[in-house]
N, C-alpha and C. Protein backbone atom coordinates (compact mmCIF):
# COMPACT_ATOMS: atom_id res chain seq x y z
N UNK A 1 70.62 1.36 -17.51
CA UNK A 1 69.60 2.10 -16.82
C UNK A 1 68.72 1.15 -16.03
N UNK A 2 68.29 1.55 -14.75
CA UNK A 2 67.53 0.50 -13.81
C UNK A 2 66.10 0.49 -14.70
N UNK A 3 64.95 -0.23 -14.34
CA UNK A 3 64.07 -0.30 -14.67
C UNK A 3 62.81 -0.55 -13.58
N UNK A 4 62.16 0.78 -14.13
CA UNK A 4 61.18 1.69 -12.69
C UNK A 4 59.68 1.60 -12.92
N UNK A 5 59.49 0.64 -12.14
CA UNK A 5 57.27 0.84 -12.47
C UNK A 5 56.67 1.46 -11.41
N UNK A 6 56.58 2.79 -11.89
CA UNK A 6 56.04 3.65 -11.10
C UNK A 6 54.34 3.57 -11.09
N UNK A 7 53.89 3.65 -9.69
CA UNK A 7 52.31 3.59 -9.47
C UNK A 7 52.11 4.66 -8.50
N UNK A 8 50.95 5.84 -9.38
CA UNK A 8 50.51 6.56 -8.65
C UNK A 8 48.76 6.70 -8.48
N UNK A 9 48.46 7.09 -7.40
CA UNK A 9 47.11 7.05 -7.25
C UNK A 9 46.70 8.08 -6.05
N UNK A 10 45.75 9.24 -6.92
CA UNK A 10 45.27 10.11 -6.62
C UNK A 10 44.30 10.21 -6.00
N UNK A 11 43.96 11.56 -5.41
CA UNK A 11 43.11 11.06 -3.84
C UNK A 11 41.33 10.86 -4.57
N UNK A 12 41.39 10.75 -5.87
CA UNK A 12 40.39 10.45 -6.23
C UNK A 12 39.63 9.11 -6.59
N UNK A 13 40.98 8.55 -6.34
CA UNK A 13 41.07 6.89 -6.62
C UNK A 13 41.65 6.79 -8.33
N UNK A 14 41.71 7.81 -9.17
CA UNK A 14 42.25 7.29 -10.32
C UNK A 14 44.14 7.07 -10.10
N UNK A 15 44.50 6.22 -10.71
CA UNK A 15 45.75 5.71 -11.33
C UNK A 15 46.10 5.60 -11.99
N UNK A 16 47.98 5.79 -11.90
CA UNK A 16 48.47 5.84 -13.23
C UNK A 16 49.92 5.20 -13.08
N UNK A 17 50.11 4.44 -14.09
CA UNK A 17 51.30 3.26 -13.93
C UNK A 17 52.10 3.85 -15.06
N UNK A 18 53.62 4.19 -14.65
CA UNK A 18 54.57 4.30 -15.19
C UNK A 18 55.43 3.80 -15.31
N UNK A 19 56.35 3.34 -16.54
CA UNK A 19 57.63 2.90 -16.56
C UNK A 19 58.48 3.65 -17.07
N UNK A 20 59.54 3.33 -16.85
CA UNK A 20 61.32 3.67 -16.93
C UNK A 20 62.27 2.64 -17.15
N UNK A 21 63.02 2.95 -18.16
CA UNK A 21 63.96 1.95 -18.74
C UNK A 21 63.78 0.81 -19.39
N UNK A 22 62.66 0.93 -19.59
CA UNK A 22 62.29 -0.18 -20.60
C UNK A 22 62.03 -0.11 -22.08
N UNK A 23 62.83 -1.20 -23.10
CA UNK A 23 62.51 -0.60 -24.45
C UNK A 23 61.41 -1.38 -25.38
N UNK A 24 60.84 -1.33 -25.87
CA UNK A 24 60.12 -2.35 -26.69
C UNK A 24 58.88 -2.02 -25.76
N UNK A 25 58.37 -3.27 -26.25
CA UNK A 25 56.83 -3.64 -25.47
C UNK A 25 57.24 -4.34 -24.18
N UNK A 26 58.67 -4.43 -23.91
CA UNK A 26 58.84 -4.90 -22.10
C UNK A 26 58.31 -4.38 -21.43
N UNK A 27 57.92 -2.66 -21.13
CA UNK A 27 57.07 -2.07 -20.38
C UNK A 27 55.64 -2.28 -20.11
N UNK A 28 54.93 -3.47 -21.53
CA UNK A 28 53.97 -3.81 -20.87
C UNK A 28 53.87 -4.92 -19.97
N UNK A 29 54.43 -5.79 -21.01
CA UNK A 29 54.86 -6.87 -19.88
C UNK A 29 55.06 -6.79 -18.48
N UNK A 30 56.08 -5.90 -18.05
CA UNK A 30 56.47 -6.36 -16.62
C UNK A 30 55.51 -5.32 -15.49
N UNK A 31 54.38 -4.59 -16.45
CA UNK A 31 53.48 -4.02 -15.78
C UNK A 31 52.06 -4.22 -15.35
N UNK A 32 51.99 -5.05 -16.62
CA UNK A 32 50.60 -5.58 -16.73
C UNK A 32 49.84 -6.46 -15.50
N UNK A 33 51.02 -6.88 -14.50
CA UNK A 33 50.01 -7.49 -13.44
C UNK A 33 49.34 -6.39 -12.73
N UNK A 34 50.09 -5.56 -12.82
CA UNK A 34 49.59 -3.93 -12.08
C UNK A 34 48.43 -3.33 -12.55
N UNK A 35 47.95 -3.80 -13.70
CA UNK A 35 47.46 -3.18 -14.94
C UNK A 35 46.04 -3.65 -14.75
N UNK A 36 46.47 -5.14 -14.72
CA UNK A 36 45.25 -6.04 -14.22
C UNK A 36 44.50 -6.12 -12.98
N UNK A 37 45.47 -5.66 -11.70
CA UNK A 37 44.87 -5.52 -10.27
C UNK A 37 43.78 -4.45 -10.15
N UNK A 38 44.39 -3.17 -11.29
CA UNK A 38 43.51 -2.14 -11.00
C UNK A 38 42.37 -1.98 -11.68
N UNK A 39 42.09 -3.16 -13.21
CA UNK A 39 41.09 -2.96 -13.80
C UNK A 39 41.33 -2.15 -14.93
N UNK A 40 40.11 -1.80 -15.95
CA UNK A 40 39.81 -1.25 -17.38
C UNK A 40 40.78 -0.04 -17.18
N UNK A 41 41.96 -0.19 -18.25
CA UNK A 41 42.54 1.28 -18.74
C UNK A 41 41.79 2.37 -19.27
N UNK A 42 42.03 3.40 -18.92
CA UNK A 42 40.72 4.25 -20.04
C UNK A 42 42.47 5.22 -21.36
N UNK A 43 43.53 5.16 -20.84
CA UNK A 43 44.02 6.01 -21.71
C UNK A 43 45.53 5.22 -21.55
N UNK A 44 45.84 5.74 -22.57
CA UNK A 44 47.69 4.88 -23.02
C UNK A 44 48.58 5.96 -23.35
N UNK A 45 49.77 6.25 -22.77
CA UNK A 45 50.60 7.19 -23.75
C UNK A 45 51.73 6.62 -23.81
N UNK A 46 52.34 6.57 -25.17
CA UNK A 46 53.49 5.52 -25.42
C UNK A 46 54.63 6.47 -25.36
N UNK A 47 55.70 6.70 -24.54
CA UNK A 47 56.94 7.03 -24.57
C UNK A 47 57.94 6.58 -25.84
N UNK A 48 58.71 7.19 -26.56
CA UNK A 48 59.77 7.26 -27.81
C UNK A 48 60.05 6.23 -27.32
N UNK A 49 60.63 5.34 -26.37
CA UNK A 49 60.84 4.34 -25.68
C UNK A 49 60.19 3.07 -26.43
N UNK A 50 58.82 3.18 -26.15
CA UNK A 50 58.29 2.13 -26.52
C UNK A 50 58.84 1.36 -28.21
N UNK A 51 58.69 2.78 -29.27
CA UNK A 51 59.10 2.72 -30.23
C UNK A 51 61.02 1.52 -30.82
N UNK A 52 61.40 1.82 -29.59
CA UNK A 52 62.74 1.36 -30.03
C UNK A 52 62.93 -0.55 -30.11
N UNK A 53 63.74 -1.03 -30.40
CA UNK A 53 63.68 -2.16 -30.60
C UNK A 53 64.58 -2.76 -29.53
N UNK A 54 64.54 -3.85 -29.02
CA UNK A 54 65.10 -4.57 -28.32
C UNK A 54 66.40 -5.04 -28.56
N UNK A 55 67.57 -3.94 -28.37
CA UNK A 55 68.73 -5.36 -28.64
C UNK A 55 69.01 -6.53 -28.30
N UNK A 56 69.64 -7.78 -28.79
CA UNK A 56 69.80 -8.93 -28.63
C UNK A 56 70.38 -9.05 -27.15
N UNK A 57 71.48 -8.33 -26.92
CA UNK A 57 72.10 -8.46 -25.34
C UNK A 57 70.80 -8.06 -24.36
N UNK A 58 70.59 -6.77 -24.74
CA UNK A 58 69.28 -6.61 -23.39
C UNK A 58 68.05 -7.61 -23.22
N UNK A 59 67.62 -8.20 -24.59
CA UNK A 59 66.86 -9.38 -24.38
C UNK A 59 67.45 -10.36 -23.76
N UNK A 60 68.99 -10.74 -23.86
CA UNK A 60 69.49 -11.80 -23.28
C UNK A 60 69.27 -11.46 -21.64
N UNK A 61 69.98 -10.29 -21.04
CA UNK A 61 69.84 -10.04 -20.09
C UNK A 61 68.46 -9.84 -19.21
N UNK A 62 67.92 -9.64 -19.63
CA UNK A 62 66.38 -9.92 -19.04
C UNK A 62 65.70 -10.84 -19.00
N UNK A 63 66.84 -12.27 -19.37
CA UNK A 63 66.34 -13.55 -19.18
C UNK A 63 66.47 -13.93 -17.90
N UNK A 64 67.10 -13.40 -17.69
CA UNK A 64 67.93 -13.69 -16.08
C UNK A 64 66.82 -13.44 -15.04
């Protein structure tokens, strides 16, 4: 599955950063510069996703 950081921002100025295909806590990682540009989170919702564990191959592969 590709892996998707979705950024949306409403005509109110709030935002909201999404990911796709990511398992573990990789989704924060490869979001967090995004995370940081925009300033204080006020809310988190963790996708079943987050929950799962990292297999050894997909960690390998995301060394790359």
């Amino acid at each position: 599955m590709n892996q998707i950081i979705e950024l949306t921002i409403a005509p109110d100025g709030q935002s909201r950063v999404e990911t796709q295909g990511f398992t573990g806590d990789s989704c924060r990682t490869a979001s967090r510069f995004l995370e940081q540009a925009l300033g204080k989170s006020t809310s988190e919702q963790l996708k079943p996703e987050f929950h799962q564990r990292v297999s050894r191959d997909e960690h390998l592969q995301e060394g790359h």
